[in-house]
Protein backbone atom coordinates (compact mmCIF):
# COMPACT_ATOMS: atom_id res chain seq x y z
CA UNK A 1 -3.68 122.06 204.64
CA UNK A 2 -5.34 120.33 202.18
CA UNK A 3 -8.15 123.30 201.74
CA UNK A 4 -5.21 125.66 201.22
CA UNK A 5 -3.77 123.60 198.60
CA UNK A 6 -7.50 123.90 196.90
CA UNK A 7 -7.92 127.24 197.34
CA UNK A 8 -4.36 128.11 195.96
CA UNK A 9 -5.41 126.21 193.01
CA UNK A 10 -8.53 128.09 192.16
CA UNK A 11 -6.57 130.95 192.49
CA UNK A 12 -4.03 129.73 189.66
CA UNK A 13 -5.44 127.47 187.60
CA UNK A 14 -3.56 127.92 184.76
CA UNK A 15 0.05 127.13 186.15
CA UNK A 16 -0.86 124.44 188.27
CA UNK A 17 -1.94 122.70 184.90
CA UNK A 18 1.24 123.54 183.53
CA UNK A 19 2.73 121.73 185.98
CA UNK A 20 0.69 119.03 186.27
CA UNK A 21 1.04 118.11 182.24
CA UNK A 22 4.52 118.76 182.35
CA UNK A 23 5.51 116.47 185.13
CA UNK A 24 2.53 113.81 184.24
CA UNK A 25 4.56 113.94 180.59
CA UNK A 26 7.88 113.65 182.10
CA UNK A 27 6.92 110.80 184.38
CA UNK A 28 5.26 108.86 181.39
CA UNK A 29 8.25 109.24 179.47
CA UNK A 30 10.50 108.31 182.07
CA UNK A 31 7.97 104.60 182.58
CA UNK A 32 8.07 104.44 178.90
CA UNK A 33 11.92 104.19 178.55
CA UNK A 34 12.15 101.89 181.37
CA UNK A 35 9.82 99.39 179.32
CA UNK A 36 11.37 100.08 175.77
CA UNK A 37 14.98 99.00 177.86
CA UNK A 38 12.86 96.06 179.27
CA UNK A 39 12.08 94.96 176.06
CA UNK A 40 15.41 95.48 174.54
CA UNK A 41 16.77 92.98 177.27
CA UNK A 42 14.47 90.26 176.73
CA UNK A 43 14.57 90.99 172.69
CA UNK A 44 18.81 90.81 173.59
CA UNK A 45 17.99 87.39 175.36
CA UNK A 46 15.81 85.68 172.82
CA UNK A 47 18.00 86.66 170.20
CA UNK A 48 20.96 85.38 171.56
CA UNK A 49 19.07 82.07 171.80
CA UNK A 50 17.29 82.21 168.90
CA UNK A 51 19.58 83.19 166.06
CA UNK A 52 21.76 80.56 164.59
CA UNK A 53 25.28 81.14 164.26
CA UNK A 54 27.27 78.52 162.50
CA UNK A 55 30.79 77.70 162.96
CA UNK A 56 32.69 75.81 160.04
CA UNK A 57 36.36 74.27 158.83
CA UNK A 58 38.02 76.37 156.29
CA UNK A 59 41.16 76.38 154.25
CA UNK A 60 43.36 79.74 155.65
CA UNK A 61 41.43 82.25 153.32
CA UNK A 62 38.11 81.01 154.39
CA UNK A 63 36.67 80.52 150.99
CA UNK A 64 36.70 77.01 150.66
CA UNK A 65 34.57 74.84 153.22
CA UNK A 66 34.77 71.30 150.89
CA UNK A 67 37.48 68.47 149.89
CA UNK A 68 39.34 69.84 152.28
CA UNK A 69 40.36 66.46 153.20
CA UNK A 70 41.08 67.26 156.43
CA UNK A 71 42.02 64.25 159.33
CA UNK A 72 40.05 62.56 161.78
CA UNK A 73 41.29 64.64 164.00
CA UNK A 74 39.50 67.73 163.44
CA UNK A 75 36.03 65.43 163.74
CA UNK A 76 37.18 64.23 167.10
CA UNK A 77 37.63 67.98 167.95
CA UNK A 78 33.84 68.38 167.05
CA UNK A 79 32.56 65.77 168.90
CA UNK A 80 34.97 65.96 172.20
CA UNK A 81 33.02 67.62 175.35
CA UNK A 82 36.52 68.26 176.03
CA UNK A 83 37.74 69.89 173.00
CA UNK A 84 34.75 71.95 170.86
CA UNK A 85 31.83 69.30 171.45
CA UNK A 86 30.74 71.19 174.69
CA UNK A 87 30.18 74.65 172.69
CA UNK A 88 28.43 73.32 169.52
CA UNK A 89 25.54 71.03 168.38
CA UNK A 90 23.79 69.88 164.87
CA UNK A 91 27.68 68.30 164.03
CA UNK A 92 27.03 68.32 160.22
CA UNK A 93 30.12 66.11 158.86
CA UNK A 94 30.47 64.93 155.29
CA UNK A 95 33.14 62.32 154.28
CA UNK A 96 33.85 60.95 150.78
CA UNK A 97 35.46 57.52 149.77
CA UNK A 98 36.25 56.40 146.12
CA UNK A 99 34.02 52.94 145.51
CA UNK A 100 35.30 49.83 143.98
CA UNK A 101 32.37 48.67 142.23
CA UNK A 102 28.73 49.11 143.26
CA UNK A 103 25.38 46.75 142.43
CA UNK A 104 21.54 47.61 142.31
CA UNK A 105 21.18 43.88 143.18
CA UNK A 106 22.51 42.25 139.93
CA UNK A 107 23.05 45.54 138.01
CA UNK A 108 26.06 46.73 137.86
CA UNK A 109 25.78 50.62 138.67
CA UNK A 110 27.98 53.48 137.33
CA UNK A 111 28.52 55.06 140.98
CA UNK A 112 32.09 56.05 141.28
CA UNK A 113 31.75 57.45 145.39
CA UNK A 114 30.29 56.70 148.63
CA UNK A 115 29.32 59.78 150.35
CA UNK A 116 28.54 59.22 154.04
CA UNK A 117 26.42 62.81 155.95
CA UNK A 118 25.63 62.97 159.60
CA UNK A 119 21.76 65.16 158.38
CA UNK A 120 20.94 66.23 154.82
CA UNK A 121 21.77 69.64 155.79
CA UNK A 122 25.61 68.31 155.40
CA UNK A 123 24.88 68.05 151.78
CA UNK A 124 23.21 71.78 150.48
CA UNK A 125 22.21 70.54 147.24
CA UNK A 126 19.67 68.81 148.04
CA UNK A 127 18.30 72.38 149.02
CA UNK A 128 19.48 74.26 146.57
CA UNK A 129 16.45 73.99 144.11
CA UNK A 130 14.62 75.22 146.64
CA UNK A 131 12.16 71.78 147.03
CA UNK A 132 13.99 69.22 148.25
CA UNK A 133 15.43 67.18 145.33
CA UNK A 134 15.14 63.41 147.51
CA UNK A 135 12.44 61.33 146.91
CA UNK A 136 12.15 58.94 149.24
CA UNK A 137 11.02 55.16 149.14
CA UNK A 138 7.95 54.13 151.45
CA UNK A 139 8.46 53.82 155.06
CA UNK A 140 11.52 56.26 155.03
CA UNK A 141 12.35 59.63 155.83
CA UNK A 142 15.40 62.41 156.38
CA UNK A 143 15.92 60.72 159.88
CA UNK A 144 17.46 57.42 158.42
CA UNK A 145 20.05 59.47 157.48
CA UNK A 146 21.03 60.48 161.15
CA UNK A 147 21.49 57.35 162.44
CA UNK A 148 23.68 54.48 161.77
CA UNK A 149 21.34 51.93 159.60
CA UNK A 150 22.50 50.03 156.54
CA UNK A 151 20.29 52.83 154.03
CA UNK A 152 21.44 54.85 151.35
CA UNK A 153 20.74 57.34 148.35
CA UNK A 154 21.16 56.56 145.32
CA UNK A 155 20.86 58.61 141.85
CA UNK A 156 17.32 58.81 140.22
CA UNK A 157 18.39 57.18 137.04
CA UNK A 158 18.18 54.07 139.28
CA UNK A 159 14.71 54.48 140.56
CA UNK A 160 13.65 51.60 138.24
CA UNK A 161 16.38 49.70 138.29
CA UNK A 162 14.07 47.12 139.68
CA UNK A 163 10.74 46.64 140.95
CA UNK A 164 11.04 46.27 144.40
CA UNK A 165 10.18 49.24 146.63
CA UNK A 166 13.20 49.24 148.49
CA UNK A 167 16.11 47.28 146.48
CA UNK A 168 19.57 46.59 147.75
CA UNK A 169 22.95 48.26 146.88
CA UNK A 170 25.95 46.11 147.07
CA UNK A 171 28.88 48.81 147.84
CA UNK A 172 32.62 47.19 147.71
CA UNK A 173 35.42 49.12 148.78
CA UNK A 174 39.70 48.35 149.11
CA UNK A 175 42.42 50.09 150.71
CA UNK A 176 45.91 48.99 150.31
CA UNK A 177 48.87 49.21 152.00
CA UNK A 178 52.18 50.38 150.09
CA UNK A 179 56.01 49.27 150.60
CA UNK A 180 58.35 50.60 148.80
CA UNK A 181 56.15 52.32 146.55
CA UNK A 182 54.22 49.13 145.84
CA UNK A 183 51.18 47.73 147.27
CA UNK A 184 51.94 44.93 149.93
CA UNK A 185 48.46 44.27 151.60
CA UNK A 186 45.23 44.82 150.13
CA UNK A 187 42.24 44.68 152.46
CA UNK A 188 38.44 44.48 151.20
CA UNK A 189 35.04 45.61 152.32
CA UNK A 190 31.41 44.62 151.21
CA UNK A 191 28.63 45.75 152.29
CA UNK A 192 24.58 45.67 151.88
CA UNK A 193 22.87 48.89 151.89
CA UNK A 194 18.63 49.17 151.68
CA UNK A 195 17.61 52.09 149.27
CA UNK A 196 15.92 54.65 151.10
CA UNK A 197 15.28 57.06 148.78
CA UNK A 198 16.71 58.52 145.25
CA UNK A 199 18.74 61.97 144.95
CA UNK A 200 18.11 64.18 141.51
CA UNK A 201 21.04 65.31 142.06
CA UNK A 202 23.72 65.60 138.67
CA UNK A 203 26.07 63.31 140.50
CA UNK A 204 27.37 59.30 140.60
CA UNK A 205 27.12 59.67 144.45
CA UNK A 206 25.40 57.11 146.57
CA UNK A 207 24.18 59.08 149.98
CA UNK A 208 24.87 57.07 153.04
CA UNK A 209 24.92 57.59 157.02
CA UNK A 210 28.06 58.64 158.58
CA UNK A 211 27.91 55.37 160.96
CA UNK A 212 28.25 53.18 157.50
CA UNK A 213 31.54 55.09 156.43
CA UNK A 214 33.15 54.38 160.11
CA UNK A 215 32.36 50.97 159.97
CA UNK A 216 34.27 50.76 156.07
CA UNK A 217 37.03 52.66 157.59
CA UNK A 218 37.17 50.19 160.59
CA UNK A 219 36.76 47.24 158.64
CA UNK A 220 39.58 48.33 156.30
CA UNK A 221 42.35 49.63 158.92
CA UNK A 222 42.12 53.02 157.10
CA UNK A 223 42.73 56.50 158.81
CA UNK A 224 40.04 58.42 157.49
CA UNK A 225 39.43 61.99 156.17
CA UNK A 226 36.94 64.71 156.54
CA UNK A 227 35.18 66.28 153.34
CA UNK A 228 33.94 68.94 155.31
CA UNK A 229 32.61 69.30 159.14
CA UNK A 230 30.21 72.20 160.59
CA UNK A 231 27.97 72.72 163.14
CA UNK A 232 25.68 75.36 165.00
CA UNK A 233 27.27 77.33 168.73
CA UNK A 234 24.93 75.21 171.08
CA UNK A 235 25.07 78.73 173.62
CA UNK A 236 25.65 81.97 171.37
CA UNK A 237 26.65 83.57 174.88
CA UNK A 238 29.83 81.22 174.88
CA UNK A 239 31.10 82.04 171.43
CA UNK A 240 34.24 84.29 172.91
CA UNK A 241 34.93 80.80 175.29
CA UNK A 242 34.67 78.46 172.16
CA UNK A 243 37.01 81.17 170.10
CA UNK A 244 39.36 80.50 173.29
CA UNK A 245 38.98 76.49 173.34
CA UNK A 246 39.03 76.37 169.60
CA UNK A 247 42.83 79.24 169.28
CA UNK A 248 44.82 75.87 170.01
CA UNK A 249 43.56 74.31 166.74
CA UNK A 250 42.35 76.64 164.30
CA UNK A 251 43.18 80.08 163.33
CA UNK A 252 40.94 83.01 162.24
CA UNK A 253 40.36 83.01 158.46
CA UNK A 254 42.86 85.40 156.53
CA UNK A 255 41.80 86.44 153.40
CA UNK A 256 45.62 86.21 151.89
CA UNK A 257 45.79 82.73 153.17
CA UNK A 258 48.47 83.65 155.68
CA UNK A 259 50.22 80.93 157.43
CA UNK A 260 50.48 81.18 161.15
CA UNK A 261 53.60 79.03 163.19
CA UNK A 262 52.04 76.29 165.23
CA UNK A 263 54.00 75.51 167.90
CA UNK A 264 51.48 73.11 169.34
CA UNK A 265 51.72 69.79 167.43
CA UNK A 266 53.85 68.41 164.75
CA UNK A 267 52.81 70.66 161.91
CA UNK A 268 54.64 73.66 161.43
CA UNK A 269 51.86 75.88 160.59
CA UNK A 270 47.67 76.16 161.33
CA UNK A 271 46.36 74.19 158.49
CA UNK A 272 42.91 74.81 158.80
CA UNK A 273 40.60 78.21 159.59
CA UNK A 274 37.29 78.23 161.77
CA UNK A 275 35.13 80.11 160.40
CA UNK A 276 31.98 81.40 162.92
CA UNK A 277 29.07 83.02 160.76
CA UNK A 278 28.02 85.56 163.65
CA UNK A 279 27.39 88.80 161.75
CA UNK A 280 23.78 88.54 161.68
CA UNK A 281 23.92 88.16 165.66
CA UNK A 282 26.53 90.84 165.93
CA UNK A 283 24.90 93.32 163.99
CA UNK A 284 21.39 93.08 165.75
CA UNK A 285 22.52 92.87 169.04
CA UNK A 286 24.72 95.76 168.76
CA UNK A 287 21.20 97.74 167.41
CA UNK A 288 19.82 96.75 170.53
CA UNK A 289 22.64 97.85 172.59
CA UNK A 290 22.75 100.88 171.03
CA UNK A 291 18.84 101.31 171.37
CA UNK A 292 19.26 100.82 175.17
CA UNK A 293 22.22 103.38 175.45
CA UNK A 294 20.43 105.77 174.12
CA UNK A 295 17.73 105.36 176.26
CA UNK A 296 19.56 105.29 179.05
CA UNK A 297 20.73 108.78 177.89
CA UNK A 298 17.36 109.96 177.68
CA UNK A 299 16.60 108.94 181.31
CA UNK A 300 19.28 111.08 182.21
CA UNK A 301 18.27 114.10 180.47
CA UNK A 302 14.93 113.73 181.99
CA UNK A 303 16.51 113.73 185.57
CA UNK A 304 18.31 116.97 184.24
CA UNK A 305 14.95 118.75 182.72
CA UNK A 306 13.31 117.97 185.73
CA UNK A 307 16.00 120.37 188.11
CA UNK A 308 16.30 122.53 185.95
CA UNK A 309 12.84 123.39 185.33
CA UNK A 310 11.96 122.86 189.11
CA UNK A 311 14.72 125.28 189.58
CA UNK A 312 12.73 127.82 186.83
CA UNK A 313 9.47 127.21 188.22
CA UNK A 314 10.32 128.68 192.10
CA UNK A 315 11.94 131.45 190.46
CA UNK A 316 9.07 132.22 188.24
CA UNK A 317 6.81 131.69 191.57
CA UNK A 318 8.69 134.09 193.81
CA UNK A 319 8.74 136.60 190.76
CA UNK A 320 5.30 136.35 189.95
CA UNK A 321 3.81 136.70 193.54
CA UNK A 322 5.51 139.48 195.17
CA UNK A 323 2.62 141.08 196.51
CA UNK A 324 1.73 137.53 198.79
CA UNK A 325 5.37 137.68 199.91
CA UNK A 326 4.64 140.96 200.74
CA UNK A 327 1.71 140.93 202.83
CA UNK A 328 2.84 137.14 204.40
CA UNK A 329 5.86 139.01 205.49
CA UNK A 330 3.87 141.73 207.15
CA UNK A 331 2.01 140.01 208.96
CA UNK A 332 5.12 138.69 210.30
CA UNK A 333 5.40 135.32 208.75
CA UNK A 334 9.25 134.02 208.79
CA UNK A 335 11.08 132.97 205.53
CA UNK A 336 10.80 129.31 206.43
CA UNK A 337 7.15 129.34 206.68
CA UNK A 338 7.00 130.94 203.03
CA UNK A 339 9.17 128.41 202.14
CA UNK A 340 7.17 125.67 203.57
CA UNK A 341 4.08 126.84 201.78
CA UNK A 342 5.47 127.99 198.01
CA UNK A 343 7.30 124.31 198.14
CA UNK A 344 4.05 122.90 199.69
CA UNK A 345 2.04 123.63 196.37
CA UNK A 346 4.46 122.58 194.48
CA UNK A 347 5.28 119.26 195.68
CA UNK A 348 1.89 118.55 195.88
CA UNK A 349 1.74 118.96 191.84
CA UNK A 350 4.19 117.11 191.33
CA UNK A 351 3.41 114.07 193.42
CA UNK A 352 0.16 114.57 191.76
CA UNK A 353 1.90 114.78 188.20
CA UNK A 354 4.39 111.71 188.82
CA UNK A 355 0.81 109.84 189.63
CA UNK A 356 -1.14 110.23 186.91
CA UNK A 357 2.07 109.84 184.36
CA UNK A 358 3.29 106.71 185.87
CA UNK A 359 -0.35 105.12 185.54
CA UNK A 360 -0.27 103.86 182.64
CA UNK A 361 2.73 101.88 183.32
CA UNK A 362 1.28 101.33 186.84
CA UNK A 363 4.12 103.34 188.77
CA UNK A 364 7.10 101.17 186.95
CA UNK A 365 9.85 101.92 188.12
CA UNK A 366 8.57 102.84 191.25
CA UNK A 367 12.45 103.62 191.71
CA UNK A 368 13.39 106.16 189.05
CA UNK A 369 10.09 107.64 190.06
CA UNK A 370 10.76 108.77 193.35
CA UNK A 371 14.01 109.76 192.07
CA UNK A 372 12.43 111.95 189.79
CA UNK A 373 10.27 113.80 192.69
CA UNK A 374 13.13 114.05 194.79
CA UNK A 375 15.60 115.62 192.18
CA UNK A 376 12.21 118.11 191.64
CA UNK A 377 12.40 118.95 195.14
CA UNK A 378 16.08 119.68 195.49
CA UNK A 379 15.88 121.68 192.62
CA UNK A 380 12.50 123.79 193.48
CA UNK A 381 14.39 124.01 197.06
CA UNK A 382 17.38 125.62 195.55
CA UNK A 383 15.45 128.44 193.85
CA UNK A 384 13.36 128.82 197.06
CA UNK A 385 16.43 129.33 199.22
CA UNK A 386 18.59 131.25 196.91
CA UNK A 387 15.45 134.18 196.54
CA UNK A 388 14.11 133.82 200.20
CA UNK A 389 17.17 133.70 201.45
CA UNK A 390 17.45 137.98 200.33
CA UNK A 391 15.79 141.05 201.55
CA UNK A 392 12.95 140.43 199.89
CA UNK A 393 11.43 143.84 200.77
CA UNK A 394 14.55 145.89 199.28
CA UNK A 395 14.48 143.36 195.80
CA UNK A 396 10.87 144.27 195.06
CA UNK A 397 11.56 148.14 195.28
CA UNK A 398 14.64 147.46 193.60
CA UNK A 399 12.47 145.92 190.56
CA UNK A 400 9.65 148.26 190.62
């Protein structure tokens, strides 16, 4: 068998090239989309966990993230691991309380607010200058910020103040309670704060960790307010279950500021928006779907080119070696052994073919692959039958 194969070669060199390239190229191409959709999958994966997608408190219209004063409860919806805590991470919070009087040890100082951040990122000016516009004192860094220890920021203008590395602010605040429309109880609260670095910021704000605001508020008896809150979708893959968790609170943003009935709690309408910054997510993963669709397409053509040009290819045998069918069927040799030997050669170029392409991406995917012979064969076994199946003799005289 395998000497006729080699002999039938010699004979036609030419086609059995053809052949050859034509599957090899077909097969390559087929391994070569398989990888690009490979790629596409992990490049889906590792965007999806690599690309941040922020999610922040608006008013309705969504243009307005700051002094939004909104309540304490819209923090504890941040933080909750039953509420919107489980879906998010990097909680940047920012919460602002008018100061009685504040003291750079025995200075007085012309600070007017106490500004309490969960990271410097709650604040963006001190990025907006591009270099960070914080100096900070010896021995401290942005991580005093993010925890709960008596530090603060103060302005530059106070960075010689006095001549100790790391002076002291005195911060007092009040709140009082009203009856009548007149203040009843007045409670006070004083506390010590190490400098930890000075802000060049064009503000009278004095920088302090969340933790130090919640311990004025407590102190004082004093429902507190949020500035403004955001944070960053902890699992990008769970954004439509956070969007689900966080419909009971927050509406989408609107940009005519519509008010939407909330029948949930005691206010009549949604007053705040949640605003999630996907589009840069969106937009690449959708080029990445659509990269892998139209691969996918392409694999399918490739199964259609490849039975439709098997198909061709035993027509064009049986036309092009009439005199072989000729003499085989003289000396008496049925239809099926013709058969066997015409779709003999030519599976034998394509297996042949479907090596050689595949190499490169050592045989990958073995699957689509075998496919690909198989849907050769059914198609090269179509032609064979339709033609064989005839008087062979009467269609030659018919096309001489």
């Amino acid at each position: 068998m395998f000497s006729y194969l080699i002999a039938q070669t010699k004979r036609r060199p030419i086609p059995t090239l053809a052949i050859l390239l034509f599957v090899g190229v077909l097969s390559l191409s087929l391994c070569g989309l398989h990888f690009a959709n490979q790629q596409a999958h992990e490049n889906y994966e590792e965007l999806y966990g690599t690309v941040p997608v922020s999610v922040t408190v608006t008013d309705l219209t969504g243009q307005r993230s700051t002094d939004l004063d909104a309540y304490q409860w819209v923090y504890n919806l941040f933080i909750s691991d039953y509420e919107l805590g489980g879906y998010l991470k990097d909680i940047r919070v920012k919460v602002t309380e008018n100061i009685d009087s504040a003291r750079l040890e025995e200075e007085a100082m012309d600070c007017s607010r106490l500004l309490g951040i969960t990271s410097l990122e709650s604040e963006p000016g001190f990025f907006q200058a591009g270099d960070m516009a914080i100096r900070w004192c010896e021995g401290y860094d942005a991580s005093v910020i993010e925890g709960d220890g008596l530090v603060c920021i103060i302005p530059e203008r106070f960075a010689n103040a006095s001549g100790q590395i790391s002076p002291k602010v005195t911060v007092k605040l009040s709140h009082s309670y009203y009856t009548d429309g007149r203040p009843s109880q007045t409670f006070e609260y004083q506390c010590n704060l190490t400098v930890a670095g000075y802000h060049s910021l064009d503000s009278d704000v004095i920088y302090c960790p969340l933790g130090v605001m919640k311990t004025a508020y407590s102190r004082l008896g004093k429902l507190w307010t949020v500035d403004s809150i955001s944070a960053t979708v902890a699992d990008n893959h769970k954004i439509d279950e956070m969007w689900e968790a966080a419909a009971d609170w927050f509406v989408k943003p609107n940009p005519t500021g519509a008010k939407t009935p909330w029948d949930y709690s005691w206010y009549s309408y949604y007053p705040y928006a949640l605003k999630v910054d996907d589009g840069q997510l969106t937009a690449a993963a959708t080029a990445l779907e659509r990269s892998v669709r139209i691969n996918d397409i392409c694999t399918v053509g490739i199964f259609v080119l490849a039975a439709g040009a098997s198909f061709l290819v035993g027509f064009l045998m049986i036309r092009s070696r009439k005199k072989e069918i000729i003499l085989m069927r003289t000396m008496g040799t049925p239809a099926y052994g013709i058969f066997g030997s015409f779709a003999l050669e030519q599976l034998a170029c394509v297996v042949l073919g479907v090596v050689l392409g595949g190499a490169a991406f050592l045989w990958r995917p073995l699957g689509q692959l075998l496919l690909f012979v198989v849907i050769y064969a059914l198609g090269l076994t179509l032609a064979l039958l339709v033609f064989l199946r005839k008087n062979l003799m009467a269609t030659i005289k018919e096309d001489e």
